[in-house]
C-alpha atoms as a PDB file:
ATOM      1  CA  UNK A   1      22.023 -36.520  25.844  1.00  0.00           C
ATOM      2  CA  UNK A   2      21.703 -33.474  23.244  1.00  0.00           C
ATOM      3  CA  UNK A   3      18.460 -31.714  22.734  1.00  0.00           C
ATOM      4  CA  UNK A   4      16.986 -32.666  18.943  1.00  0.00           C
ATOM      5  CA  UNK A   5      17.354 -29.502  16.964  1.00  0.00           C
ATOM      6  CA  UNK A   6      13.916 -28.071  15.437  1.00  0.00           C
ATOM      7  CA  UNK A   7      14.641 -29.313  11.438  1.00  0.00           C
ATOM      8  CA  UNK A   8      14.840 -33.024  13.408  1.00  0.00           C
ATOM      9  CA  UNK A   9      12.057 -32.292  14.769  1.00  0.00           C
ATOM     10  CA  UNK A  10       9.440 -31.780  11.844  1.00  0.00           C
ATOM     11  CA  UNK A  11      11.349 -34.654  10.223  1.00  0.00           C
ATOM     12  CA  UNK A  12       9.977 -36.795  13.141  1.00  0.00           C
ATOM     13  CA  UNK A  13       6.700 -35.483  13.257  1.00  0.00           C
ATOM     14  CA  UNK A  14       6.400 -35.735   8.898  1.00  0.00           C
ATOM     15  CA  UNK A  15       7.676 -39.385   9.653  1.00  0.00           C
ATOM     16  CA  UNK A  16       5.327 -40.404  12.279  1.00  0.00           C
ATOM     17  CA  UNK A  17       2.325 -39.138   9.421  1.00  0.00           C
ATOM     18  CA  UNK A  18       3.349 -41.557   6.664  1.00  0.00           C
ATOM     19  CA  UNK A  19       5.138 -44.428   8.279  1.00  0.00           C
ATOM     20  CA  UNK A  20       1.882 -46.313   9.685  1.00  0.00           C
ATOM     21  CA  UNK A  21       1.405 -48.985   6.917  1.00  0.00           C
ATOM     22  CA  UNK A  22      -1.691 -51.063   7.204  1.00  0.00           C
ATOM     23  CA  UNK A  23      -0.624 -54.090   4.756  1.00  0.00           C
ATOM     24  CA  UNK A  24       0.503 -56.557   7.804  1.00  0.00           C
ATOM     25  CA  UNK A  25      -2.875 -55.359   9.415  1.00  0.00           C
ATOM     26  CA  UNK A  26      -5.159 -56.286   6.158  1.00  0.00           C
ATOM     27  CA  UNK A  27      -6.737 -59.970   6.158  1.00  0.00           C
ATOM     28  CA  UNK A  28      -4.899 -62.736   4.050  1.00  0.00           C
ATOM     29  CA  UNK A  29      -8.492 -62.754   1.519  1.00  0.00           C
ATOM     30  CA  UNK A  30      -8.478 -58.916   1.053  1.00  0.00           C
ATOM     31  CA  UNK A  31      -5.274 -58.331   0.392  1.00  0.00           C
ATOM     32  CA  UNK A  32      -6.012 -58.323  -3.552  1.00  0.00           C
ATOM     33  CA  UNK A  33      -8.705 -56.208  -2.869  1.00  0.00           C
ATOM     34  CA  UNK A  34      -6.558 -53.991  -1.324  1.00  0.00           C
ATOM     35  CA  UNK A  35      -3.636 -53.691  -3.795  1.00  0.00           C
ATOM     36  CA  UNK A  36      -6.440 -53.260  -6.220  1.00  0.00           C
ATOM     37  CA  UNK A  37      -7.633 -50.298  -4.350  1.00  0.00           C
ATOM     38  CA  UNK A  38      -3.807 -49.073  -4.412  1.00  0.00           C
ATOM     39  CA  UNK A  39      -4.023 -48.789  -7.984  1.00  0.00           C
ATOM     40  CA  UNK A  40      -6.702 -46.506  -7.902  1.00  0.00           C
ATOM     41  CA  UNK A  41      -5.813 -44.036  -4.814  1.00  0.00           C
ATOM     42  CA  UNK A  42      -9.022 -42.247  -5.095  1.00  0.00           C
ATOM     43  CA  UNK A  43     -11.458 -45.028  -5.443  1.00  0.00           C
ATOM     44  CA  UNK A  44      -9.575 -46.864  -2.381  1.00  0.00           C
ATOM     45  CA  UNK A  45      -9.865 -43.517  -0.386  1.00  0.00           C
ATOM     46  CA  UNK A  46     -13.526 -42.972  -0.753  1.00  0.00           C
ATOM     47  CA  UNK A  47     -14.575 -47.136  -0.442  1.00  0.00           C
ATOM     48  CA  UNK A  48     -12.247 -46.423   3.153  1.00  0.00           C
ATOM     49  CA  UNK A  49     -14.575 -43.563   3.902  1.00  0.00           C
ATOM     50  CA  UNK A  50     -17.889 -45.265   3.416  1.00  0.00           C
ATOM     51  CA  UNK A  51     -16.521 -48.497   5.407  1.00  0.00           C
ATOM     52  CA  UNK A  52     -14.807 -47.003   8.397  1.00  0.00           C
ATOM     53  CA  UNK A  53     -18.746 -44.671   8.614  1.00  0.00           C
ATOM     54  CA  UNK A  54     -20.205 -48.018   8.233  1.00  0.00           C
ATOM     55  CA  UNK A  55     -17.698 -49.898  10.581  1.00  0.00           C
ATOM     56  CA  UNK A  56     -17.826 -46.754  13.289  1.00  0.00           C
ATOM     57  CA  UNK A  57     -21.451 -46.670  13.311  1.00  0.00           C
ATOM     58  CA  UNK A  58     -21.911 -50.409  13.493  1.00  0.00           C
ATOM     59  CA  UNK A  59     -19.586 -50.725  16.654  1.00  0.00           C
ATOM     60  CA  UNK A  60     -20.972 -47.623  18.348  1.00  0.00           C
ATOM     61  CA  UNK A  61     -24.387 -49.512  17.696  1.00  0.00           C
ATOM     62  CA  UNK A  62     -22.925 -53.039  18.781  1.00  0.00           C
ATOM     63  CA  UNK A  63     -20.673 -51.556  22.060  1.00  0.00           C
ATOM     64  CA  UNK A  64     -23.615 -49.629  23.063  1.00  0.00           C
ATOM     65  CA  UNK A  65     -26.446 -52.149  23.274  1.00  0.00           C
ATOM     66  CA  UNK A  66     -24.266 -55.005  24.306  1.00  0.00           C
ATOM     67  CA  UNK A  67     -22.849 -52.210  27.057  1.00  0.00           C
ATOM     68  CA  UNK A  68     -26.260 -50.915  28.090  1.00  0.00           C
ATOM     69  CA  UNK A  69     -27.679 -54.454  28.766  1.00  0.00           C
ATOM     70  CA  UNK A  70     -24.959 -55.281  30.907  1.00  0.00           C
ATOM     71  CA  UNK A  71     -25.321 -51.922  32.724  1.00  0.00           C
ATOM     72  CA  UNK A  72     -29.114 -52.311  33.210  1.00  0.00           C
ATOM     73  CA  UNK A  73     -28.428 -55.121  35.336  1.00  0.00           C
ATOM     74  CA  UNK A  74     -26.835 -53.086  37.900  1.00  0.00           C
ATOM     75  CA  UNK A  75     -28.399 -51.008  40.456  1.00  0.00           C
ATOM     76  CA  UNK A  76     -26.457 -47.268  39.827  1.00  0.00           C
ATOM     77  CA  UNK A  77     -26.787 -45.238  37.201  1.00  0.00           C
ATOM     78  CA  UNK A  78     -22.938 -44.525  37.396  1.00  0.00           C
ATOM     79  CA  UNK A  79     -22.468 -46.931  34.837  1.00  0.00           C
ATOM     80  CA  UNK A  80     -25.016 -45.560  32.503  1.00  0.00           C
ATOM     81  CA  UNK A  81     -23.246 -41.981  32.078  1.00  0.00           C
ATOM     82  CA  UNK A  82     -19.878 -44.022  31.469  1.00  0.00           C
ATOM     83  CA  UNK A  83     -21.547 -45.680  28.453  1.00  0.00           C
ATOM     84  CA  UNK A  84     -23.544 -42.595  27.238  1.00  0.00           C
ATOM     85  CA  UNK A  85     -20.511 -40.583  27.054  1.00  0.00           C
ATOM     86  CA  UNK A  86     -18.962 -44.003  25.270  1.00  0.00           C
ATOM     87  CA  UNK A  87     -20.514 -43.190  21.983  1.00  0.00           C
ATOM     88  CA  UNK A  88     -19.147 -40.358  20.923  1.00  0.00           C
ATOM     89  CA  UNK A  89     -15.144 -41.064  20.801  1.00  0.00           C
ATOM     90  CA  UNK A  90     -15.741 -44.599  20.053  1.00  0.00           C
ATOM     91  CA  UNK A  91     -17.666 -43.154  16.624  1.00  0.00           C
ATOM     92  CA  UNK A  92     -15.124 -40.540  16.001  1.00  0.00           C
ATOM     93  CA  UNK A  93     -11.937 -42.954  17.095  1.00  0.00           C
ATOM     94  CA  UNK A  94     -13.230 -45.925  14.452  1.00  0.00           C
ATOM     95  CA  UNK A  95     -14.398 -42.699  11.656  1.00  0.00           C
ATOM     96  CA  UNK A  96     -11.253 -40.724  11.807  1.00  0.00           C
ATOM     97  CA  UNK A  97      -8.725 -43.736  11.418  1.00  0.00           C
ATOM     98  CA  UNK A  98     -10.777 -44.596   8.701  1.00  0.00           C
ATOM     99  CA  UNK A  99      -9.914 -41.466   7.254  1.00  0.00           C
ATOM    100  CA  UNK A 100      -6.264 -41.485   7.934  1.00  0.00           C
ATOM    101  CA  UNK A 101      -5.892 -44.298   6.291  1.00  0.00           C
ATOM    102  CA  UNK A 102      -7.799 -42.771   3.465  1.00  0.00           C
ATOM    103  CA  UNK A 103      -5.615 -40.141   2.940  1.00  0.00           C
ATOM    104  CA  UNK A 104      -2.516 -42.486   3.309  1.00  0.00           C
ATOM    105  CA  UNK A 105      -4.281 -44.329   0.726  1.00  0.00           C
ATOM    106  CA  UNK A 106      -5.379 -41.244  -1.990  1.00  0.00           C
ATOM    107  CA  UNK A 107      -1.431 -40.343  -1.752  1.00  0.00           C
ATOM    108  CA  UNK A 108      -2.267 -36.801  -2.441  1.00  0.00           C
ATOM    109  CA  UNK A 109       0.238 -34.564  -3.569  1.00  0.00           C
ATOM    110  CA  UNK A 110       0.014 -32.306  -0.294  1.00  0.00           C
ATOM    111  CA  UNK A 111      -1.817 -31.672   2.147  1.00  0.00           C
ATOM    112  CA  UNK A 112      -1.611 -35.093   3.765  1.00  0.00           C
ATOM    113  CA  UNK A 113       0.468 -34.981   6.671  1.00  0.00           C
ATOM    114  CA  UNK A 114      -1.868 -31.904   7.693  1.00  0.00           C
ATOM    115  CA  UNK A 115      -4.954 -33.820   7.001  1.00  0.00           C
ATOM    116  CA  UNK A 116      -3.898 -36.872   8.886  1.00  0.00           C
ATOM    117  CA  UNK A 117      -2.699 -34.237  12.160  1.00  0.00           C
ATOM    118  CA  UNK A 118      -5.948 -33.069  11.502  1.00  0.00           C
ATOM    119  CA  UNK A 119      -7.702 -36.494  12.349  1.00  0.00           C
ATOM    120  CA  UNK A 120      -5.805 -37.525  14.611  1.00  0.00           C
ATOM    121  CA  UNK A 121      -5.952 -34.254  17.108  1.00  0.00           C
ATOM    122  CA  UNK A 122     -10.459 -34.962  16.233  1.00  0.00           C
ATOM    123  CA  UNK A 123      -9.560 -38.505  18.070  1.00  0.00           C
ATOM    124  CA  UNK A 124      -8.081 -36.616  20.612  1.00  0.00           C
ATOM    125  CA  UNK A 125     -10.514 -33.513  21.150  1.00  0.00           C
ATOM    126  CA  UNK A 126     -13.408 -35.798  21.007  1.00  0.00           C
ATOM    127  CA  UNK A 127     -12.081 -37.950  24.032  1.00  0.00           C
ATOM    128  CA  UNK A 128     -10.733 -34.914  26.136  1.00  0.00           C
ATOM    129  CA  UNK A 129     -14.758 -33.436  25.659  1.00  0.00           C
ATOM    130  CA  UNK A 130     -16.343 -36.451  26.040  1.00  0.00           C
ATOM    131  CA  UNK A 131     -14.233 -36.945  29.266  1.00  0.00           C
ATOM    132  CA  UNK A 132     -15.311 -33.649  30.144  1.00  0.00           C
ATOM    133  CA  UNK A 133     -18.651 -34.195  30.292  1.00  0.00           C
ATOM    134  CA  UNK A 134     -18.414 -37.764  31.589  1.00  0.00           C
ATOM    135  CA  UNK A 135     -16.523 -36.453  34.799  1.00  0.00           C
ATOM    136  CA  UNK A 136     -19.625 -33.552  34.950  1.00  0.00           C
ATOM    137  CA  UNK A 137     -22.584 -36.815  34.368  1.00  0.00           C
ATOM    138  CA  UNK A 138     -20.475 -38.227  37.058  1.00  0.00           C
ATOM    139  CA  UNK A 139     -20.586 -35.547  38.947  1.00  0.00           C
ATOM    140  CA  UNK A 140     -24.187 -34.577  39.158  1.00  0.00           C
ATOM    141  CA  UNK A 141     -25.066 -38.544  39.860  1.00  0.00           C
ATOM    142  CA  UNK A 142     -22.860 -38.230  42.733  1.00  0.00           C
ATOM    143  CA  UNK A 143     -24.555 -34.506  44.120  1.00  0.00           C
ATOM    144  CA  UNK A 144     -27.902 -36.432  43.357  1.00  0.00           C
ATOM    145  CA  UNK A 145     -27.124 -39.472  45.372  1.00  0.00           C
ATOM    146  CA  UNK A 146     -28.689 -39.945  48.744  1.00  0.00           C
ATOM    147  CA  UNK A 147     -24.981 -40.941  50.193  1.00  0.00           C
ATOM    148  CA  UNK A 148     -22.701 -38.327  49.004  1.00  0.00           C
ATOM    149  CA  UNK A 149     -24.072 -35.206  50.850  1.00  0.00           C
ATOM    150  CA  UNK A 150     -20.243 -33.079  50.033  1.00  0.00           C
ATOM    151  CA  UNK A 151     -20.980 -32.816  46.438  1.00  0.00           C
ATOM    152  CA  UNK A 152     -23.247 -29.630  45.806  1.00  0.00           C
END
């Protein structure tokens, strides 16, 4: 199987950026809401903005307390730095797909394929540092633990 040369590439990687469409993902009720939004790029960008903050916020809020309570029935606190270290990515996953789709929606005239790499890489940093310091919470739970006398 031949190797794909460099120009096919980019075109994959400038593909992958524009191809997600969210129409078949869009509830049967807000689907004039959302062609109207279409009309007006800008206006549909920023009303994503303010509802993916809104929608990120409210899960972190609703994930986290539902979470917690769950966790506080438990007896180790193992389960509590998983959570903690939850809120974070979940924000940032939920915030910056709400702003890829904004910029899918504002159909600049460039700049948008770097803008949604941009995003997209924030999803990932935030979940490689948040796993990070989840593995180091995890970590110091286990060196404070009574049982685990090999972790120092």
């Amino acid at each position: 199987m031949a190797e794909p040369t460099q120009a096919e590439e980019e075109v994959f990687v400038e593909d992958l950026a524009t191809q997600f469409d969210a129409t078949p993902w869009i509830p049967e009720p807000l689907l004039p809401t959302w062609e109207f939004l279409h009309t007006y790029p800008l206006v549909g960008a920023l009303a994503l903005v303010i509802v993916s903050f809104l929608l990120a916020y409210g899960m972190r809020g609703i994930v986290l307390v539902g979470l917690l309570r769950i966790a506080s029935r438990s007896k180790n606190q193992f389960d509590d730095v998983v959570i903690t270290n939850l809120k974070k990515p979940v924000f940032m996953t939920i915030l910056n797909l709400g702003l890829i789709l904004a910029v899918q929606v504002a159909q600049l005239p460039f700049g948008s394929s770097f803008l949604i790499h941009v995003f997209a890489s924030a999803i990932i940093v935030s979940w490689m540092l948040n796993l990070l310091r989840l593995s180091t919470g995890l970590l110091d739970r286990l060196a404070l633990s009574a049982r685990a006398t090999l972790v120092e």
